[in-house]
PDB file of N, CA and C in Angstrom:
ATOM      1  N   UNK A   1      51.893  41.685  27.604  1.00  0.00           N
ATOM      2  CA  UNK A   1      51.332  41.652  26.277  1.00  0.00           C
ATOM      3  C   UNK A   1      51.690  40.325  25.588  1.00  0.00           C
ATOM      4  N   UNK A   2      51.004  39.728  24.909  1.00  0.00           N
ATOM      5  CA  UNK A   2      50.713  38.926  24.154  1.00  0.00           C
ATOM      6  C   UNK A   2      51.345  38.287  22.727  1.00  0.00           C
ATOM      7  N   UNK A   3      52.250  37.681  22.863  1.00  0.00           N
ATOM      8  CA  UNK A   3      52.969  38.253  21.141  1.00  0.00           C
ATOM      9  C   UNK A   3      52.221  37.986  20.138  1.00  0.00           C
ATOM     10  N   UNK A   4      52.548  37.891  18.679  1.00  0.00           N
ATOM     11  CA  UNK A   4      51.543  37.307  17.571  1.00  0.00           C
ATOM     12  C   UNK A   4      52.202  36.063  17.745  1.00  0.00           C
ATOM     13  N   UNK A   5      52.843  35.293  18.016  1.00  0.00           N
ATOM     14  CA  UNK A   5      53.189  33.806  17.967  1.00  0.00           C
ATOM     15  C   UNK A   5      52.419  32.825  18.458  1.00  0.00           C
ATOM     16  N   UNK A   6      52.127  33.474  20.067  1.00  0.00           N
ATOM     17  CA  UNK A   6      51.525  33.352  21.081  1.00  0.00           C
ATOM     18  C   UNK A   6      49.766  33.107  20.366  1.00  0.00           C
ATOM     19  N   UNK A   7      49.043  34.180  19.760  1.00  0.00           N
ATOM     20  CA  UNK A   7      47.950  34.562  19.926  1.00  0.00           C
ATOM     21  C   UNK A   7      47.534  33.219  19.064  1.00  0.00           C
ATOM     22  N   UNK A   8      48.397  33.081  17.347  1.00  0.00           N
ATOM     23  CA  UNK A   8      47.874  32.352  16.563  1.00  0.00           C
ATOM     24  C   UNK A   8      48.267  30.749  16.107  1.00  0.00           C
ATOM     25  N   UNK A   9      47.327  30.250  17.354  1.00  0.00           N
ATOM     26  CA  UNK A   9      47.911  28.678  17.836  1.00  0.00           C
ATOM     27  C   UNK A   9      47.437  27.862  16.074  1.00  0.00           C
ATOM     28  N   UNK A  10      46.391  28.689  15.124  1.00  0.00           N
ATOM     29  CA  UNK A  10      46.528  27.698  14.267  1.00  0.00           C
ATOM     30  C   UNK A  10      47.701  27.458  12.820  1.00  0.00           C
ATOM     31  N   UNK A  11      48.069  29.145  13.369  1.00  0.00           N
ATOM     32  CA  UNK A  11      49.384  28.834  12.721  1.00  0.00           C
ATOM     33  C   UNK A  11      50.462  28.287  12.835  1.00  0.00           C
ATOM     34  N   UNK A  12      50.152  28.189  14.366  1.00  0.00           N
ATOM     35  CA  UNK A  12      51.399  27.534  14.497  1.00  0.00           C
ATOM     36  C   UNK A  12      51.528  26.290  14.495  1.00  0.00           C
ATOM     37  N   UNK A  13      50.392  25.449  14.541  1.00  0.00           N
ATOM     38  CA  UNK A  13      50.301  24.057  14.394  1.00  0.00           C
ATOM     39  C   UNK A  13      50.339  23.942  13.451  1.00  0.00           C
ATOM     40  N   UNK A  14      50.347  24.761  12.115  1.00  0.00           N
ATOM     41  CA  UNK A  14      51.204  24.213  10.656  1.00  0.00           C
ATOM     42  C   UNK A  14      52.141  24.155  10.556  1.00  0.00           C
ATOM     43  N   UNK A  15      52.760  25.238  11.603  1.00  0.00           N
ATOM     44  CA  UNK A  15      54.385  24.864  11.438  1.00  0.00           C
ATOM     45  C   UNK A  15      54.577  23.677  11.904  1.00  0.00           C
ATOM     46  N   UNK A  16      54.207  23.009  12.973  1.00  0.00           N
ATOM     47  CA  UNK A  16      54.438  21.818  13.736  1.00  0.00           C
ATOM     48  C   UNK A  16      54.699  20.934  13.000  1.00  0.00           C
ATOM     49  N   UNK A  17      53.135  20.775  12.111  1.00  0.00           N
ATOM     50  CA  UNK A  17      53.006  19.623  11.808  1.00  0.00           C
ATOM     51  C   UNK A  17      54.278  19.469   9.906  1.00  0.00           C
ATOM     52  N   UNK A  18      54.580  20.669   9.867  1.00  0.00           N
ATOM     53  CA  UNK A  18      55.907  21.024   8.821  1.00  0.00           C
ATOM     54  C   UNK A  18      56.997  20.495   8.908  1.00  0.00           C
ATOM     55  N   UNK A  19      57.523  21.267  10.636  1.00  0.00           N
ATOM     56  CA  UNK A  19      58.835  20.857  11.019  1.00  0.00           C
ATOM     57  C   UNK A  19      58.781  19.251  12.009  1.00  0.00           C
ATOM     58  N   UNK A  20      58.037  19.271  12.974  1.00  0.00           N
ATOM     59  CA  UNK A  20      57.962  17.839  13.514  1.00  0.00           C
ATOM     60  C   UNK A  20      56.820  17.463  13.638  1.00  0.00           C
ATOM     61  N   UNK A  21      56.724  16.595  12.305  1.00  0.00           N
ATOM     62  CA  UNK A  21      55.855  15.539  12.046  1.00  0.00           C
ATOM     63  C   UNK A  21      55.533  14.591  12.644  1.00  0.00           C
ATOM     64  N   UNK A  22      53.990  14.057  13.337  1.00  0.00           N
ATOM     65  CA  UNK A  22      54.013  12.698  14.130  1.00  0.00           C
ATOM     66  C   UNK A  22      54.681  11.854  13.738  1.00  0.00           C
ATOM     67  N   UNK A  23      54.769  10.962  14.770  1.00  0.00           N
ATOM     68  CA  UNK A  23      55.623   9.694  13.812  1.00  0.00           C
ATOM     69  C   UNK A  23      57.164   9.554  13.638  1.00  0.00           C
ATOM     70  N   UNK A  24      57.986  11.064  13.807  1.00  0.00           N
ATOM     71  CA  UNK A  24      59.048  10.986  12.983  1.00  0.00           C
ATOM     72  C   UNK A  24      59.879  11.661  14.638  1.00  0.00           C
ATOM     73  N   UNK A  25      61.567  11.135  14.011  1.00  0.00           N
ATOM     74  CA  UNK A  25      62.499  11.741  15.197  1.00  0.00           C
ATOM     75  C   UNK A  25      62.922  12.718  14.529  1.00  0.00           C
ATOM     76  N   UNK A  26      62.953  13.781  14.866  1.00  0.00           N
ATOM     77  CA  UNK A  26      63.755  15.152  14.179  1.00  0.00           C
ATOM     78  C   UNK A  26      64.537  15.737  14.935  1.00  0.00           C
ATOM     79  N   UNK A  27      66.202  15.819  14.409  1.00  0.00           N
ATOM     80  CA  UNK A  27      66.833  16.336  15.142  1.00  0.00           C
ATOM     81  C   UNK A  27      67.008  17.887  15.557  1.00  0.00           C
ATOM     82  N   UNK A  28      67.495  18.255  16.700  1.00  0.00           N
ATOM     83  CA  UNK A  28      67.418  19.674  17.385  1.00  0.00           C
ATOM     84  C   UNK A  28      68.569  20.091  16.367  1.00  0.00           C
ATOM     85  N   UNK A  29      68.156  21.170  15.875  1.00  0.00           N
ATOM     86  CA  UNK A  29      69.267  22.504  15.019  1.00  0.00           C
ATOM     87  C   UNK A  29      70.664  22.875  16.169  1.00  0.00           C
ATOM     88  N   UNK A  30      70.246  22.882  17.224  1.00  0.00           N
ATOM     89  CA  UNK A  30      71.324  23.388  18.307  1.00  0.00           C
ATOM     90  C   UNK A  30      72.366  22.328  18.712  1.00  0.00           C
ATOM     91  N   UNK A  31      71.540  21.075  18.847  1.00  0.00           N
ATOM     92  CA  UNK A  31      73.052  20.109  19.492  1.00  0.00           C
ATOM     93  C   UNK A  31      72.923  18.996  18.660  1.00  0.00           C
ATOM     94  N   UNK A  32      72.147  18.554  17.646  1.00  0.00           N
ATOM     95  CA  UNK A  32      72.430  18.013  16.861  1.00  0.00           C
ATOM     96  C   UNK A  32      71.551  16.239  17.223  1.00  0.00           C
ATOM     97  N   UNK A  33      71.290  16.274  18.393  1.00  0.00           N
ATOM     98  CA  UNK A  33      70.506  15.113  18.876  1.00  0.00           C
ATOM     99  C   UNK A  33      69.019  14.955  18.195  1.00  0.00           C
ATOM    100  N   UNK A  34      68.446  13.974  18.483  1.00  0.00           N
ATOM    101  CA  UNK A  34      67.336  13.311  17.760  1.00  0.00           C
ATOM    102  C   UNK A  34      65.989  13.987  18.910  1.00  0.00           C
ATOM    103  N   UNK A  35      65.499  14.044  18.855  1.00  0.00           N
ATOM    104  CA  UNK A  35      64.124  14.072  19.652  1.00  0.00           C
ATOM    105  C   UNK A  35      63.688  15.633  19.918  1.00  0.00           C
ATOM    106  N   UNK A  36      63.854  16.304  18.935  1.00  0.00           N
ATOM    107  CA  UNK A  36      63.688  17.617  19.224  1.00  0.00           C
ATOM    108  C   UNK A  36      61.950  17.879  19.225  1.00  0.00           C
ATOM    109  N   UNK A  37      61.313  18.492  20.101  1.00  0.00           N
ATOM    110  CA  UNK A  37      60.049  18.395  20.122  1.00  0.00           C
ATOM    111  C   UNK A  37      59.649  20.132  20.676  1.00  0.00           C
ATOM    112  N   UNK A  38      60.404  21.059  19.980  1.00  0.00           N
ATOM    113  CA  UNK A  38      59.689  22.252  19.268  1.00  0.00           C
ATOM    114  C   UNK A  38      60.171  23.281  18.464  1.00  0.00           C
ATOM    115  N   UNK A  39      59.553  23.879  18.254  1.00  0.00           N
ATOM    116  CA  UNK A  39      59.975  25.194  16.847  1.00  0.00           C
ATOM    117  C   UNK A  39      60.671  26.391  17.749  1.00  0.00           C
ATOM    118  N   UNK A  40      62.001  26.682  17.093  1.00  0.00           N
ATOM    119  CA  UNK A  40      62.504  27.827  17.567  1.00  0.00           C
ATOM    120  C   UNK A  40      63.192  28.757  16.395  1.00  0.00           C
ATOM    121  N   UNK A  41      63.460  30.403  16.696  1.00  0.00           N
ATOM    122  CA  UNK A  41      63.628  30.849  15.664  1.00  0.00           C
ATOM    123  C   UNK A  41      65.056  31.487  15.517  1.00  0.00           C
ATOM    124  N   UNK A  42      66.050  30.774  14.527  1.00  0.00           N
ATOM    125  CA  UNK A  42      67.257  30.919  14.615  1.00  0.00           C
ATOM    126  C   UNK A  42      67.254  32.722  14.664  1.00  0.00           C
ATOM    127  N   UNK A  43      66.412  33.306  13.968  1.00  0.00           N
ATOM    128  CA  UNK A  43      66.923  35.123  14.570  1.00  0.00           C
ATOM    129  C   UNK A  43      65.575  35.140  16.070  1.00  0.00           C
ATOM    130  N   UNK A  44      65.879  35.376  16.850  1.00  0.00           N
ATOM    131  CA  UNK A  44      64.869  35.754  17.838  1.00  0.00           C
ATOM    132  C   UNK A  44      63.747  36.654  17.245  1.00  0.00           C
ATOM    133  N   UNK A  45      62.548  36.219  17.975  1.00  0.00           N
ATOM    134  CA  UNK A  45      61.663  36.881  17.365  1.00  0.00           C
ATOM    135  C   UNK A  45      61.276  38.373  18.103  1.00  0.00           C
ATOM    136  N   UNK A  46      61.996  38.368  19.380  1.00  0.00           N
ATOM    137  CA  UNK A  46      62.368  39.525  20.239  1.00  0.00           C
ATOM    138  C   UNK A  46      63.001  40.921  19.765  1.00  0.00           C
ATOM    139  N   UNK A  47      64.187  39.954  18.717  1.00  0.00           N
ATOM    140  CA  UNK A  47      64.622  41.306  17.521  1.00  0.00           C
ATOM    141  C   UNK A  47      64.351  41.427  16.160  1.00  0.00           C
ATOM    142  N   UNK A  48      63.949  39.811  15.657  1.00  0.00           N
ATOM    143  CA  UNK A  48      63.482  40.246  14.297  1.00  0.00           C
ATOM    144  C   UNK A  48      61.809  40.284  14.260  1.00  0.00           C
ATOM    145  N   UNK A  49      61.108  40.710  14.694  1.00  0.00           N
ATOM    146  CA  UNK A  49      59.675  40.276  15.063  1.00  0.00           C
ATOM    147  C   UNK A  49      59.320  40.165  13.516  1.00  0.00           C
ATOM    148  N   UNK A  50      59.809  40.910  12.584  1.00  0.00           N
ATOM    149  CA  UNK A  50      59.625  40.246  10.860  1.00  0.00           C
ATOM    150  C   UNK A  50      59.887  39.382  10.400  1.00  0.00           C
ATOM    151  N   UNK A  51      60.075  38.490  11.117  1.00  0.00           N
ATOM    152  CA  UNK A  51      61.050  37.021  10.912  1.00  0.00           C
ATOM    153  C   UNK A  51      59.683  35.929  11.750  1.00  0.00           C
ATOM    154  N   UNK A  52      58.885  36.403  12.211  1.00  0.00           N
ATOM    155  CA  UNK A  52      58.532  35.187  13.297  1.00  0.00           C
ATOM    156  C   UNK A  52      57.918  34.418  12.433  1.00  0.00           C
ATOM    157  N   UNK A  53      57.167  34.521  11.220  1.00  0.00           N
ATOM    158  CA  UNK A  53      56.432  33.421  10.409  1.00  0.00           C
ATOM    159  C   UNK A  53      57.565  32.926   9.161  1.00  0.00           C
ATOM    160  N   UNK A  54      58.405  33.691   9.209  1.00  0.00           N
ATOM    161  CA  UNK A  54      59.479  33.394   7.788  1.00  0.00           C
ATOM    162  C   UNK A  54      59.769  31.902   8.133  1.00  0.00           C
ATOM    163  N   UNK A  55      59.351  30.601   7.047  1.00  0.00           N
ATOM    164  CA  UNK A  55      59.914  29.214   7.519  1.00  0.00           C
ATOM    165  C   UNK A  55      60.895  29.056   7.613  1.00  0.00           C
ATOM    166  N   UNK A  56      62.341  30.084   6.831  1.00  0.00           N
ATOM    167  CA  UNK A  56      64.227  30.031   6.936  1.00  0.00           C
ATOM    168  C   UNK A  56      64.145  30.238   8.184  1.00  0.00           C
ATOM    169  N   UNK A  57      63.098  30.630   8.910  1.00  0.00           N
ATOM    170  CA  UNK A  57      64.107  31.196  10.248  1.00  0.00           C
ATOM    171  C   UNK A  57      63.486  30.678  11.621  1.00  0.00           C
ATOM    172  N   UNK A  58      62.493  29.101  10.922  1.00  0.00           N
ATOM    173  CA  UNK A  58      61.884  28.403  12.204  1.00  0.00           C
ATOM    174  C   UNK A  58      62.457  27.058  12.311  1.00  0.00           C
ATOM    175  N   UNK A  59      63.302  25.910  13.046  1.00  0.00           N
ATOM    176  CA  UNK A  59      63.685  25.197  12.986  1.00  0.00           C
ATOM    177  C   UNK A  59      63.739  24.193  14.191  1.00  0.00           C
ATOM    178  N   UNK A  60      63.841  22.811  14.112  1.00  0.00           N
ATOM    179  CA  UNK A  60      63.405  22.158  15.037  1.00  0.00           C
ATOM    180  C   UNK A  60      64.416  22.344  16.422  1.00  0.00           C
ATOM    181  N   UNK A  61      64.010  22.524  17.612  1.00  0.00           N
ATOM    182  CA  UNK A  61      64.648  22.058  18.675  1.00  0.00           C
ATOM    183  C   UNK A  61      64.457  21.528  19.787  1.00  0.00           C
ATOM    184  N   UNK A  62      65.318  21.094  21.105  1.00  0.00           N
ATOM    185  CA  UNK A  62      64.621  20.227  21.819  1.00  0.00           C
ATOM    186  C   UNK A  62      64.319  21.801  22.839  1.00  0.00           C
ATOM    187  N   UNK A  63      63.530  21.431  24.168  1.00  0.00           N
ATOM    188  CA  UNK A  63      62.520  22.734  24.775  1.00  0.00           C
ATOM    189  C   UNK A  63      64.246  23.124  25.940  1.00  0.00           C
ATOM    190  N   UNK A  64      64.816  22.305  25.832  1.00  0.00           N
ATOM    191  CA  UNK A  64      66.451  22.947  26.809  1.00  0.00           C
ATOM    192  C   UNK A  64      66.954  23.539  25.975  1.00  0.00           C
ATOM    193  N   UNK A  65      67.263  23.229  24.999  1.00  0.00           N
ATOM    194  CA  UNK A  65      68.284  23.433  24.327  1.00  0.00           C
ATOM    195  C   UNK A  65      67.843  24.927  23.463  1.00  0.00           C
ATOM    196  N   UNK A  66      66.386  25.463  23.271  1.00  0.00           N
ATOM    197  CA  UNK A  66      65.416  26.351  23.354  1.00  0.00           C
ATOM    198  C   UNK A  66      65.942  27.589  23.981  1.00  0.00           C
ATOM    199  N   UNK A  67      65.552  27.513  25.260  1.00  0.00           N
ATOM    200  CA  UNK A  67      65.063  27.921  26.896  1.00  0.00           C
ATOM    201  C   UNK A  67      66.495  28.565  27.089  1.00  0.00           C
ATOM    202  N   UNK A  68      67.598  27.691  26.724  1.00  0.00           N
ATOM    203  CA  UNK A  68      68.956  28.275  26.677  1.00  0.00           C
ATOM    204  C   UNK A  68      69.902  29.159  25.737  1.00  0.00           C
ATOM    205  N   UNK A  69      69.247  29.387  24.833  1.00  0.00           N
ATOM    206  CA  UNK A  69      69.478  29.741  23.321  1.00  0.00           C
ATOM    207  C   UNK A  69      68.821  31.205  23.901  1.00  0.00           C
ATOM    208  N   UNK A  70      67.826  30.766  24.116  1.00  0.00           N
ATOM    209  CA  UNK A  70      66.684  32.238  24.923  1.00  0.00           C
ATOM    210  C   UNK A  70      67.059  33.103  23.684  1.00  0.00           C
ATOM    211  N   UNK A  71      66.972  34.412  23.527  1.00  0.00           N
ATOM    212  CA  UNK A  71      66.771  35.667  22.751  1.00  0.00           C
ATOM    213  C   UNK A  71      67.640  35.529  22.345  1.00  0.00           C
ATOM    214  N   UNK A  72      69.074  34.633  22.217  1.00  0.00           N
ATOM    215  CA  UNK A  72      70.578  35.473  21.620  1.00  0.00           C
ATOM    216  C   UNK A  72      70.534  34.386  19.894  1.00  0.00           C
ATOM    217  N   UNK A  73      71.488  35.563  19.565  1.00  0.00           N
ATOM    218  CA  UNK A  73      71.756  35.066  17.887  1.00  0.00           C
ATOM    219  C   UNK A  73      72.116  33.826  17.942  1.00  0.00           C
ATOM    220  N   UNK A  74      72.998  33.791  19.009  1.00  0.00           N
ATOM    221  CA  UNK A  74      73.842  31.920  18.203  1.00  0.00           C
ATOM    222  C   UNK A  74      73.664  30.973  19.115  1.00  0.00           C
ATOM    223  N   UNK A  75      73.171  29.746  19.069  1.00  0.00           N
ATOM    224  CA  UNK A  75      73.115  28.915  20.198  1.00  0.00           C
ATOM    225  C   UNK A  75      73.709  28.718  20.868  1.00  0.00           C
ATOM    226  N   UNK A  76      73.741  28.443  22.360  1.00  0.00           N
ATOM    227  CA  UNK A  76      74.651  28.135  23.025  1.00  0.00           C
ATOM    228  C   UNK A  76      75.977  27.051  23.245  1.00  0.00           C
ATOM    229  N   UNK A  77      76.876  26.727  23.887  1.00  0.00           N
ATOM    230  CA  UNK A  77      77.614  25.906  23.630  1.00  0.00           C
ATOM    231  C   UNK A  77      77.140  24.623  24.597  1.00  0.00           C
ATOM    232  N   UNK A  78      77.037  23.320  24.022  1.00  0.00           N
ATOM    233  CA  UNK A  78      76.301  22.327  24.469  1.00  0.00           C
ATOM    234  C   UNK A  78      77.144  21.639  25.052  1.00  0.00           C
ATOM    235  N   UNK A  79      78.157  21.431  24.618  1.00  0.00           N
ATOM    236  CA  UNK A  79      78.879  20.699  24.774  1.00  0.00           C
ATOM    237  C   UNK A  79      79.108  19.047  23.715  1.00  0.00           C
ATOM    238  N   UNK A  80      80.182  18.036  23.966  1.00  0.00           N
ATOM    239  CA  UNK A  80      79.959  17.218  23.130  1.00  0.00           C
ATOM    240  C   UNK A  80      78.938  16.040  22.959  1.00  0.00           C
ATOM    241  N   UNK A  81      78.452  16.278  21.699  1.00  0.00           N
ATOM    242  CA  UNK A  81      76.717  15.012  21.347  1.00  0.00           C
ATOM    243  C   UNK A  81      77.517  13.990  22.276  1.00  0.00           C
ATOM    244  N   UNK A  82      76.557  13.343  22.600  1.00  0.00           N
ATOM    245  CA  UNK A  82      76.864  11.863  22.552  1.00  0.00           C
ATOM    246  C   UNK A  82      77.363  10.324  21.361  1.00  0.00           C
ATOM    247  N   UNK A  83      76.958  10.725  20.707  1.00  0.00           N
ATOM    248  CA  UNK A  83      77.115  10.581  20.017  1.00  0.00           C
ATOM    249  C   UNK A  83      78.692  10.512  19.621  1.00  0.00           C
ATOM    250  N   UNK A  84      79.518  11.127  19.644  1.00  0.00           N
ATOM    251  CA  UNK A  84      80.997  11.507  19.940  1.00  0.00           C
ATOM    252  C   UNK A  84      81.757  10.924  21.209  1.00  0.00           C
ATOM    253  N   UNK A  85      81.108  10.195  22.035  1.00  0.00           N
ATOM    254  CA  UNK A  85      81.791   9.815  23.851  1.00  0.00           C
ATOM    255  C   UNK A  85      82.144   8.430  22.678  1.00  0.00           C
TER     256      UNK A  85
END
């Protein structure tokens, strides 16, 4: 099955163009790096499915740092930015 996230691509390209704007570097919510290139939802939308359009709860990240976060509440541990070496 299909989610509503999934179905309504023109909503979601407002979020896009909201949270990462052409043109611009936006950093990932999870590790703190620059180049984050998509929308993820700090409550999963797996458990809050009332949450999936709320904008508090859509925020930029990169598609690893995503993918690894997967369904759970708190992001994973990344380890240290670079930024910090």
């Amino acid at each position: 099955m299909v989610d509503e996230w999934v179905q309504q691509a023109s909503r979601r390209r407002r979020l896009y163009k909201i949270f990462l704007p052409k043109g611009t570097n936006v950093k990932c919510w999870i590790c703190g790096m620059d180049g984050a290139n998509q929308l993820d939802h700090k409550l999963p939308r797996s458990k809050f499915p009332e949450l999936t359009w709320d904008e508090s709860n859509i925020v930029p990240a990169h598609d690893t740092c995503n993918n690894a976060k997967s369904d759970t509440l708190d992001p994973p541990g990344i380890g240290v930015p670079s930024e910090d070496w």
